[in-house]
Protein backbone atom coordinates (compact mmCIF):
# COMPACT_ATOMS: atom_id res chain seq x y z
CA UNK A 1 0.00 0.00 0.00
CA UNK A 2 2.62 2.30 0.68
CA UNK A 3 4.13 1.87 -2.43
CA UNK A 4 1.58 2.70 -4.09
CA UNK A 5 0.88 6.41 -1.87
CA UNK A 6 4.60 7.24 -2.87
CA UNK A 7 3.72 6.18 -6.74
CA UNK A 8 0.60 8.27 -6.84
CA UNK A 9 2.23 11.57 -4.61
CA UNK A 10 5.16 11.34 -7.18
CA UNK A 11 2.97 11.04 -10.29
CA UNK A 12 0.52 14.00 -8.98
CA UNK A 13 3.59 16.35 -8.76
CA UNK A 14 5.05 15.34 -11.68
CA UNK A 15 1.92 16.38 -13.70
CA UNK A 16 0.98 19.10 -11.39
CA UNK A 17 4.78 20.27 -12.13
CA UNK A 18 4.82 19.54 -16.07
CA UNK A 19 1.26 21.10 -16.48
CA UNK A 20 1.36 23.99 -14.24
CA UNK A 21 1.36 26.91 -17.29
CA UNK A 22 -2.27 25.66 -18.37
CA UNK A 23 -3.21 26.38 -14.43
CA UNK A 24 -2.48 30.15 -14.48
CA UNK A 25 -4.77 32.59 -15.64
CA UNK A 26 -4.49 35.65 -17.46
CA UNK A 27 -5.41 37.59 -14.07
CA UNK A 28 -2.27 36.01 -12.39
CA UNK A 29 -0.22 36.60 -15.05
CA UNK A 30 -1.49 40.28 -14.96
CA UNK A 31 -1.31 40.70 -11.27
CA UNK A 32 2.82 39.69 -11.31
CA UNK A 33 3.27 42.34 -14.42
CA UNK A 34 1.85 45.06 -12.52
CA UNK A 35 4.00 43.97 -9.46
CA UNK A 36 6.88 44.60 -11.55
CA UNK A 37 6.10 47.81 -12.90
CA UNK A 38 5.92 48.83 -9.19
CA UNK A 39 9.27 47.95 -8.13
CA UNK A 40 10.91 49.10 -11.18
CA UNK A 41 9.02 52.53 -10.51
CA UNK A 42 9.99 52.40 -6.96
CA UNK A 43 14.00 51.93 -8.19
CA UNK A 44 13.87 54.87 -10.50
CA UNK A 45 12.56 57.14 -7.80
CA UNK A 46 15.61 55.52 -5.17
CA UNK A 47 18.05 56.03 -8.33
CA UNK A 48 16.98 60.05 -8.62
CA UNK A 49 17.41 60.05 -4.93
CA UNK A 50 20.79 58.73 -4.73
CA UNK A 51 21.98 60.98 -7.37
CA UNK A 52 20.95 63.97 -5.77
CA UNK A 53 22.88 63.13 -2.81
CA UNK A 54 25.41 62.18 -4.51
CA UNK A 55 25.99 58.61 -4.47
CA UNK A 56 26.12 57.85 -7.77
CA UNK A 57 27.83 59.70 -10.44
CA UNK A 58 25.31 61.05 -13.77
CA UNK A 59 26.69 58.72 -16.27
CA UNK A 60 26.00 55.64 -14.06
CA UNK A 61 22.42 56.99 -13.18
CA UNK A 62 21.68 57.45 -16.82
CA UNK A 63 23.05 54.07 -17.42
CA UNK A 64 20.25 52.38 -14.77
CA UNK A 65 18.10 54.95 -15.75
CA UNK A 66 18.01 53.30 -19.10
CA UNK A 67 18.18 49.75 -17.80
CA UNK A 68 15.33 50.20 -15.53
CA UNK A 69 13.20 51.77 -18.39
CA UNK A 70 13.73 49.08 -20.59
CA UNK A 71 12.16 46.85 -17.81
CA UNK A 72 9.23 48.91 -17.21
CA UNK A 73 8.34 48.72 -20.79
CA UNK A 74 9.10 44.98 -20.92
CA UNK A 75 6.44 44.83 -17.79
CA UNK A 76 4.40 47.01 -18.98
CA UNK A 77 3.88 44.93 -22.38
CA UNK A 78 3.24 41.75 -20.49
CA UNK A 79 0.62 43.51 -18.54
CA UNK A 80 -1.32 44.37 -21.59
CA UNK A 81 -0.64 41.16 -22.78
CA UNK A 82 -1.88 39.29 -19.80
CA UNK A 83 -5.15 41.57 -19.75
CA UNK A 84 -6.09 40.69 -23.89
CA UNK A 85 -8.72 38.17 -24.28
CA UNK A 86 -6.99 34.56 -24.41
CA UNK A 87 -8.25 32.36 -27.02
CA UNK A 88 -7.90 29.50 -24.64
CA UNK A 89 -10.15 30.34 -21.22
CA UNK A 90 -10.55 29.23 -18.37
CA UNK A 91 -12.75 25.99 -18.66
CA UNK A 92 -10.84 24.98 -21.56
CA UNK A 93 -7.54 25.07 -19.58
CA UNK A 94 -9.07 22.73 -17.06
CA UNK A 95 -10.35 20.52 -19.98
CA UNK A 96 -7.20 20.58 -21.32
CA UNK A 97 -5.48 19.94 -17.86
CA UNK A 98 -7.76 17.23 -16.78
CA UNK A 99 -7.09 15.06 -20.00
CA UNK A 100 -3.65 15.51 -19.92
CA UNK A 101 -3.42 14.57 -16.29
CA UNK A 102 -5.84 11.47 -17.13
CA UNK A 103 -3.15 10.52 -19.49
CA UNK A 104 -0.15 10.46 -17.68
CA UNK A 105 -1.46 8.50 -14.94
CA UNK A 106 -3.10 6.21 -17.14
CA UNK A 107 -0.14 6.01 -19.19
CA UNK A 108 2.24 5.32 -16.19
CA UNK A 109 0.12 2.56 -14.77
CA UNK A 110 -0.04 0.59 -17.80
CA UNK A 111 3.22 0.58 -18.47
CA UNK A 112 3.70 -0.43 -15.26
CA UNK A 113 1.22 -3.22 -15.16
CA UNK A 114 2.77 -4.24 -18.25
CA UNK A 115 6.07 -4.19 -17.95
CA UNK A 116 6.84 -3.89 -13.83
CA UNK A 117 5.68 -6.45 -10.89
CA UNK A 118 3.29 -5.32 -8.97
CA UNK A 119 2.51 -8.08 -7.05
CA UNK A 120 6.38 -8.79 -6.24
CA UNK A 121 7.33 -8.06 -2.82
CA UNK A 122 10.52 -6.70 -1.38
CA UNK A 123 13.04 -8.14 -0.22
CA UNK A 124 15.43 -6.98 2.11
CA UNK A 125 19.17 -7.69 0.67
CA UNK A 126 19.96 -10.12 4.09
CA UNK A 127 17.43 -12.34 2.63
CA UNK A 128 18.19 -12.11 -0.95
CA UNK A 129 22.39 -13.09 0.28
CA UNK A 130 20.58 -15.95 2.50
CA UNK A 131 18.54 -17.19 -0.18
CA UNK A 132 19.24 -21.01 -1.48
CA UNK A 133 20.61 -21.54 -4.23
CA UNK A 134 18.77 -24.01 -5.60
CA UNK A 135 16.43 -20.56 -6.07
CA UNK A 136 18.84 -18.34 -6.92
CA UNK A 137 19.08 -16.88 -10.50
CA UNK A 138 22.48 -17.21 -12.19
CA UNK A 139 23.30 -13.18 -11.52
CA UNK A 140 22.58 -13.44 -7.99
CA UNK A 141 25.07 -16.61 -7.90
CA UNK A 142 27.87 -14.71 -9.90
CA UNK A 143 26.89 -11.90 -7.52
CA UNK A 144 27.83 -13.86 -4.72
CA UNK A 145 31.03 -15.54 -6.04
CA UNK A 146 32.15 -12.08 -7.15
CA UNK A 147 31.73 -10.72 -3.78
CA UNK A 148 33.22 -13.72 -2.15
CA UNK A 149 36.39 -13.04 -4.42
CA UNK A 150 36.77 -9.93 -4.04
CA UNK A 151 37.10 -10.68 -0.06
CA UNK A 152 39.93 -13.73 -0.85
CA UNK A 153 41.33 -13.00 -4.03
CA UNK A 154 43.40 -16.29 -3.65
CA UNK A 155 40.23 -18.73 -3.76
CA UNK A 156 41.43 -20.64 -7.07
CA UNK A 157 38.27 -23.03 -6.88
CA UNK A 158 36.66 -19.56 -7.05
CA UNK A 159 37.63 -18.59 -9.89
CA UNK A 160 37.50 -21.95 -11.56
CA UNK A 161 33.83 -21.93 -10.55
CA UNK A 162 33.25 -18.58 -11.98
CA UNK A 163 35.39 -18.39 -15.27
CA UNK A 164 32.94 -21.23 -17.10
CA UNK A 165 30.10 -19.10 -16.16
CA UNK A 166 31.18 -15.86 -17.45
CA UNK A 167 31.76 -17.83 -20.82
CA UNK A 168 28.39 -19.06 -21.16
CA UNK A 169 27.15 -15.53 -19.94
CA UNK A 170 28.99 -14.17 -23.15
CA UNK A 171 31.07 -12.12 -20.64
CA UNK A 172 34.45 -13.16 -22.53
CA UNK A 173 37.26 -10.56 -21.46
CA UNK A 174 35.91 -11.72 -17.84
CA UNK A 175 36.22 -15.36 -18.59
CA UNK A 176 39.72 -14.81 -20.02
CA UNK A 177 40.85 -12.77 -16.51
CA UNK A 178 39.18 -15.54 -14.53
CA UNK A 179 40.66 -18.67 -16.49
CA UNK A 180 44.20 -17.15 -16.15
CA UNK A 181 43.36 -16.45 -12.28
CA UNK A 182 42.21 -19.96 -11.55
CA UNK A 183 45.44 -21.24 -14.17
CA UNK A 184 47.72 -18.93 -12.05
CA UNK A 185 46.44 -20.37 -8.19
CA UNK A 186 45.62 -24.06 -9.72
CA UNK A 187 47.81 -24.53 -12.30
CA UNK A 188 47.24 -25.83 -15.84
CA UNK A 189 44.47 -28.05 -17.16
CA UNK A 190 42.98 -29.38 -20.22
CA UNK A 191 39.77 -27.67 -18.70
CA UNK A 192 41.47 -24.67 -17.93
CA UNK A 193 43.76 -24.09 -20.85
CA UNK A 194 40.19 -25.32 -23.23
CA UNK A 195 37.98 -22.43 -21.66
CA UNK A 196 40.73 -19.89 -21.82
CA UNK A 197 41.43 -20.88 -25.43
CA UNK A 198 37.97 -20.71 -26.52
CA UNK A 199 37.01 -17.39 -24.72
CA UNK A 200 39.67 -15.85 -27.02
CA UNK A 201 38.03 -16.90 -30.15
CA UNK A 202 34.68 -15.82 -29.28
CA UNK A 203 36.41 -12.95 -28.53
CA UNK A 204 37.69 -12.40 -31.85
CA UNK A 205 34.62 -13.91 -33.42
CA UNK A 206 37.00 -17.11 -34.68
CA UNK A 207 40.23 -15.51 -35.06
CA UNK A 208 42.48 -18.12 -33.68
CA UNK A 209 44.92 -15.88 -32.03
CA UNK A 210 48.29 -16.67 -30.13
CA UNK A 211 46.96 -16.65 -26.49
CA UNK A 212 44.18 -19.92 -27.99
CA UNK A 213 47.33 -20.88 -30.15
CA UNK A 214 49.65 -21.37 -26.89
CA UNK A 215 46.75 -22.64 -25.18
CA UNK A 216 45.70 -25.45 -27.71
CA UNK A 217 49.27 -26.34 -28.35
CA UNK A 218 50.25 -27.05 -24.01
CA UNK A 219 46.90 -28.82 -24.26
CA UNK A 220 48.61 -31.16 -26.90
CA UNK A 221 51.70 -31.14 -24.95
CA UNK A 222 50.09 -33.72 -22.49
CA UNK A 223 47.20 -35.23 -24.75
CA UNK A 224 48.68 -35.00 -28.28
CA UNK A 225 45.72 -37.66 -29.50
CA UNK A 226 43.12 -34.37 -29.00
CA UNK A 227 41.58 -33.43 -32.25
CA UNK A 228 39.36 -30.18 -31.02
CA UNK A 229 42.92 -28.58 -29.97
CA UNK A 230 44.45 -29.95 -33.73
CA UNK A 231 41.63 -28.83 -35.37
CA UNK A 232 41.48 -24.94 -34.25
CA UNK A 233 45.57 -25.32 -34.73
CA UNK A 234 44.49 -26.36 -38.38
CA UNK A 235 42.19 -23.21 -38.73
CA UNK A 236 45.08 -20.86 -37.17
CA UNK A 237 47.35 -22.22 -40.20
CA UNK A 238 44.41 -21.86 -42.69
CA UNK A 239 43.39 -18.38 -41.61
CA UNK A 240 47.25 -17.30 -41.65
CA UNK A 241 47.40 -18.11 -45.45
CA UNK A 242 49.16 -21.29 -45.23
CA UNK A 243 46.49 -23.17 -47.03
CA UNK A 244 48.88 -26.30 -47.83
CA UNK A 245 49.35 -26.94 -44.59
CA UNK A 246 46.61 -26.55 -43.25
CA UNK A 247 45.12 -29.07 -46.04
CA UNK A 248 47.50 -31.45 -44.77
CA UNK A 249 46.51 -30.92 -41.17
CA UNK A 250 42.61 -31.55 -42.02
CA UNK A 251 43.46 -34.58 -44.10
CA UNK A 252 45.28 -36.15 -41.04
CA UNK A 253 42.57 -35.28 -38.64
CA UNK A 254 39.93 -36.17 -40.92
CA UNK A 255 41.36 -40.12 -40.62
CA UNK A 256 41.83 -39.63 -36.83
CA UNK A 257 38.77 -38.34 -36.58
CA UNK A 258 37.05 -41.59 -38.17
CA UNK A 259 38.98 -43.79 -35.80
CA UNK A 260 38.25 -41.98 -32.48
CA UNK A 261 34.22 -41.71 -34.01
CA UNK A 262 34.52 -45.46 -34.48
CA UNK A 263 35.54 -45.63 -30.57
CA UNK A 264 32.85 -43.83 -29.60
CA UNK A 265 35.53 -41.17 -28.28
CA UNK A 266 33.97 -37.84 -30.37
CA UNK A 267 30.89 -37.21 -32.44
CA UNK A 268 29.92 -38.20 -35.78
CA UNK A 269 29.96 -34.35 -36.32
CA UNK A 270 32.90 -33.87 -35.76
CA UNK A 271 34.10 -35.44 -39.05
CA UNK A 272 31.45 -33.30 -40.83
CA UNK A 273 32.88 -29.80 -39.51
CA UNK A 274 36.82 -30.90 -40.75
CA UNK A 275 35.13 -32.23 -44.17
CA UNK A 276 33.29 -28.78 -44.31
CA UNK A 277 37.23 -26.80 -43.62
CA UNK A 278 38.89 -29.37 -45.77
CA UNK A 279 36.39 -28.73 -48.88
CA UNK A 280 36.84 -24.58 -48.63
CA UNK A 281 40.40 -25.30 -48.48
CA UNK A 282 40.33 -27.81 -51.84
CA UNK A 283 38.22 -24.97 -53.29
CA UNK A 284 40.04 -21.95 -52.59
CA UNK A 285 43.15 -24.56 -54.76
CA UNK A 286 40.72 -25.05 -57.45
CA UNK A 287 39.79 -21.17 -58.03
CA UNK A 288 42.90 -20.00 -58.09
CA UNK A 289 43.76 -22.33 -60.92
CA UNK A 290 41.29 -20.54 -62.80
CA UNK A 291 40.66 -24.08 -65.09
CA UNK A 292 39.60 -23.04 -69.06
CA UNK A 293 36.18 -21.99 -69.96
CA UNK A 294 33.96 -25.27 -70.42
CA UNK A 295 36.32 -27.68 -68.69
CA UNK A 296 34.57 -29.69 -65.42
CA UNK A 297 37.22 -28.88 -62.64
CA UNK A 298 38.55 -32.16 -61.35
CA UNK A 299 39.32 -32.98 -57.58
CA UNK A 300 41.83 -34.71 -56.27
CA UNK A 301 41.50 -38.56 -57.21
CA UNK A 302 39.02 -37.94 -60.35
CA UNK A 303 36.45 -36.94 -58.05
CA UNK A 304 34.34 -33.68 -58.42
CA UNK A 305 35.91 -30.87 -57.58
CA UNK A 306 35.74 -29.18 -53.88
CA UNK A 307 34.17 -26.02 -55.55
CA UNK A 308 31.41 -27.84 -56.06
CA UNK A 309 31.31 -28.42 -52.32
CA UNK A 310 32.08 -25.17 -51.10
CA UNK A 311 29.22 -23.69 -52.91
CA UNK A 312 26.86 -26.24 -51.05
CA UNK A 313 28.01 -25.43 -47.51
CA UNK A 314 25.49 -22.57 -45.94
CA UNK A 315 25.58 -19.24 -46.86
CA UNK A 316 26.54 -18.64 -43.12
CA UNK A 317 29.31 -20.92 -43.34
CA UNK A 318 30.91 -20.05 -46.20
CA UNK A 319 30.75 -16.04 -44.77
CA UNK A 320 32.30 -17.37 -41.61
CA UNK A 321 35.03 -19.13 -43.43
CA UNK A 322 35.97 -16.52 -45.39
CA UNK A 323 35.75 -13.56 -43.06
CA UNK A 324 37.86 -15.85 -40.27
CA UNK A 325 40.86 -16.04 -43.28
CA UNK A 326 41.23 -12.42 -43.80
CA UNK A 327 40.98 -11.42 -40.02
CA UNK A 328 43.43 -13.91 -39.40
CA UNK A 329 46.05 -12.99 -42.36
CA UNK A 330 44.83 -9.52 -41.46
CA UNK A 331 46.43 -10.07 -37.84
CA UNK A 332 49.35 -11.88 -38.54
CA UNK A 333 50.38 -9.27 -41.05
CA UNK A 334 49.50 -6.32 -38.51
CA UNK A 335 51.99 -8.49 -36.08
CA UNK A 336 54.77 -9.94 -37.92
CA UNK A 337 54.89 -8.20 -41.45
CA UNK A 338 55.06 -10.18 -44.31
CA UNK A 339 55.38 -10.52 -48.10
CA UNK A 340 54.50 -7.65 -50.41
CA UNK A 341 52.04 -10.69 -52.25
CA UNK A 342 50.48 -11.04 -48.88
CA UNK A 343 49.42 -7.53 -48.27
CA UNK A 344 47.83 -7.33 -51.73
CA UNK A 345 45.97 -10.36 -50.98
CA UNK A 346 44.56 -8.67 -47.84
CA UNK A 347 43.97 -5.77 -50.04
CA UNK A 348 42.83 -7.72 -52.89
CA UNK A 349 40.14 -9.69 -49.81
CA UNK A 350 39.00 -6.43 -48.40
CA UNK A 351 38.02 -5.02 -51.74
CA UNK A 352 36.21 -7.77 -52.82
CA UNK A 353 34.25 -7.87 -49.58
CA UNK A 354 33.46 -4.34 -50.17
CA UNK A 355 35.46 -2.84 -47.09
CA UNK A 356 36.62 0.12 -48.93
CA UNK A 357 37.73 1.64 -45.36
CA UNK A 358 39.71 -1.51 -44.39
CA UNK A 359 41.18 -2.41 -47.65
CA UNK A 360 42.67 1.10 -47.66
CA UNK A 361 43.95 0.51 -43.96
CA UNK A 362 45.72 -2.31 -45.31
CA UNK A 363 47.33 -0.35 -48.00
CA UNK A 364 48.86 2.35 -45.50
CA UNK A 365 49.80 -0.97 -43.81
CA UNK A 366 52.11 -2.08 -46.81
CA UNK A 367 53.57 1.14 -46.99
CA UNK A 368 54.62 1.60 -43.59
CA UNK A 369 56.41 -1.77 -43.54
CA UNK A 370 57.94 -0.84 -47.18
CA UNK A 371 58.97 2.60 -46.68
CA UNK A 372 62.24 3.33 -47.85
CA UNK A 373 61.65 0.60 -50.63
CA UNK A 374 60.99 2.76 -54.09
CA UNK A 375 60.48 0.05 -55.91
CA UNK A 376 58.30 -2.22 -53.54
CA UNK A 377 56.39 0.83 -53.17
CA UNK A 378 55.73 1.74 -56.99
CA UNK A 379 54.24 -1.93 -57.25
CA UNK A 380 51.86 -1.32 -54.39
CA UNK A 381 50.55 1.72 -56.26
CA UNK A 382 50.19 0.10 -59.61
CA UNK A 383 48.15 -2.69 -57.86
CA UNK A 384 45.75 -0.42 -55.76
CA UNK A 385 45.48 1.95 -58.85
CA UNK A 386 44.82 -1.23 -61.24
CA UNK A 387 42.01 -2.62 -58.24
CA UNK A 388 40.46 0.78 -57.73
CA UNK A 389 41.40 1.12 -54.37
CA UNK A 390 43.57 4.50 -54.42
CA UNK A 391 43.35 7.01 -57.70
């Protein structure tokens, strides 16, 4: 009940206070412009009486003189304006008034009712700490372990508890700080080192970058048998440009892979996501052998070629694929430099995905690492010229 006495006091002077012009009358409004004229009368006659005794020298008299006048005549206008015949009276103003009022309360309870709980009762925070937590949500559990840690910084378990949680909250850059925490107190684990790994590249939206690559590769160190840790290893290689090794990678996982399915030790889907890599890999080979008009490209082994496949994998996929390459050549070139051939692939990428902004990033990217280099230089500016990238 009280609750709602606070909700209806605060919505009263809210409207009162929005809607308060349409409650004064032209007779107020009058009265309050004639109060002004009188004061501003009453300083003119105290300014002539200071300067006759002296006070206040002639030029600074005629100086209020003149700013006083021009408020008497500002008063005097408002008076005359307050006294005209409104268009708007009196019983129209509280027409107007009383629907507007009707509407804002109206407005604010439904809205409430529609989106708020009335019928939800307070809790004191005590109980909501002592609450099970069988009961609890999953942001008053976090709540709670964050609190907890921030008391003993040093609870590893802690942290091991939490960092999982903050993954599947989407809260990566927290699950990254809280992996490495619970790594740094507990040490290393394939858990550990897996979550870490794979908050980076949801992160970077599939970019495998050197933190998962370190990761994935100590993970290996212990269980070298692990295809999920090969496989992302695989993608690193493939987005990086090396697209022969990274061929050969798939191909060995993709017969490891049917083993450990035969076992029962992965998923039968498993072999489907390498054969889906493998087959933009074999196709990415087969375009840029450009085969002659009316030919039937020919895969490996006299079967049809992986274009073929590529073009049947989801648009989704093959988006994903592709953007996942050029990020990841993107960041090893930003990082370690490379080949002039490189950049103008990036280039080359970014143009043809119609990121006219990033493709000319790239550019200013060659040149810094060629400066100095006339001739390296010259060839970078015939190739953006010839692509349309720079005039």
């Amino acid at each position: 009940m009280l609750f709602w006495l606070i909700c209806a006091i605060l919505t009263v002077a809210v409207t009162v206070l929005t809607l308060r012009p349409l409650l004064r009358s032209g007779g107020e409004a009058a009265a309050e412009a004639e109060h002004d004229l009188r004061v501003y009368k009453d300083q003119l006659a105290e300014l002539d009486r200071e300067r006759d005794r002296s006070v206040i020298g002639p030029a600074e008299a005629q100086a209020a003189r003149l700013e006083i006048s021009r408020r008497i005549l500002a008063a005097s206008d408002a008076a005359k304006a307050a006294a005209a015949p409104r268009g708007v009276g009196t019983r129209a103003r509280s027409l107007i008034f009383s629907v507007f009022s009707g509407a804002v309360v109206a407005g604010s309870l439904g809205l409430y009712m529609m989106f708020g709980s009335p019928g939800y009762r307070g809790r004191p925070y005590a109980e909501r700490v002592s609450q099970p937590t069988a009961t609890a949500s999953v942001q008053e559990l976090v709540a709670r372990v964050e609190a907890r840690l921030r008391e003993a910084p040093d609870d590893g378990k802690g942290w091991d508890v939490l960092a999982p949680v903050y993954a599947k909250m989407g809260r990566y850059q927290d699950a990254i700080a809280a992996f490495a925490r619970a790594i740094d107190l507990l040490g290393e684990s394939r858990e550990r080192l897996r979550g870490y790994a794979e908050a980076h590249l949801a992160l970077a939206n599939g970019v495998v970058v050197s933190e998962a690559r370190d990761a994935f590769r100590k993970i290996l160190a212990k269980e070298p048998d692990l295809i999920a840790p090969r496989f992302w290893l695989a993608v690193g290689q493939e987005q990086d440009g090396d697209r022969a090794g990274a061929k050969t990678a798939y191909e060995t996982l993709l017969r490891d892979a049917d083993e450990q399915i035969a076992a029962g030790k992965v998923p039968p889907r498993v072999r489907d996501v390498i054969q889906q890599r493998l087959a933009g890999i074999r196709g990415q080979q087969t375009a840029a052998s450009s085969p002659a008009p009316g030919t039937q490209p020919v895969g490996e082994n006299g079967e049809p070629s992986a274009a073929d496949a590529i073009k049947r994998l989801p648009a989704g996929d093959r988006a994903r694929m592709i953007q996942e390459m050029v990020a990841g050549l993107a960041t090893r070139l930003e990082k370690d430099g490379g080949g002039r051939e490189e950049w103008q692939r990036l280039i080359r990428s970014y143009w043809v995905l119609g990121h006219r902004n990033a493709a000319l990033e790239a550019l200013a990217g060659a040149r810094r690492q060629f400066e100095g280099d006339e001739a390296e230089l010259a060839t970078l500016d015939a190739f953006a010229r010839d692509l349309g990238v720079a005039p």
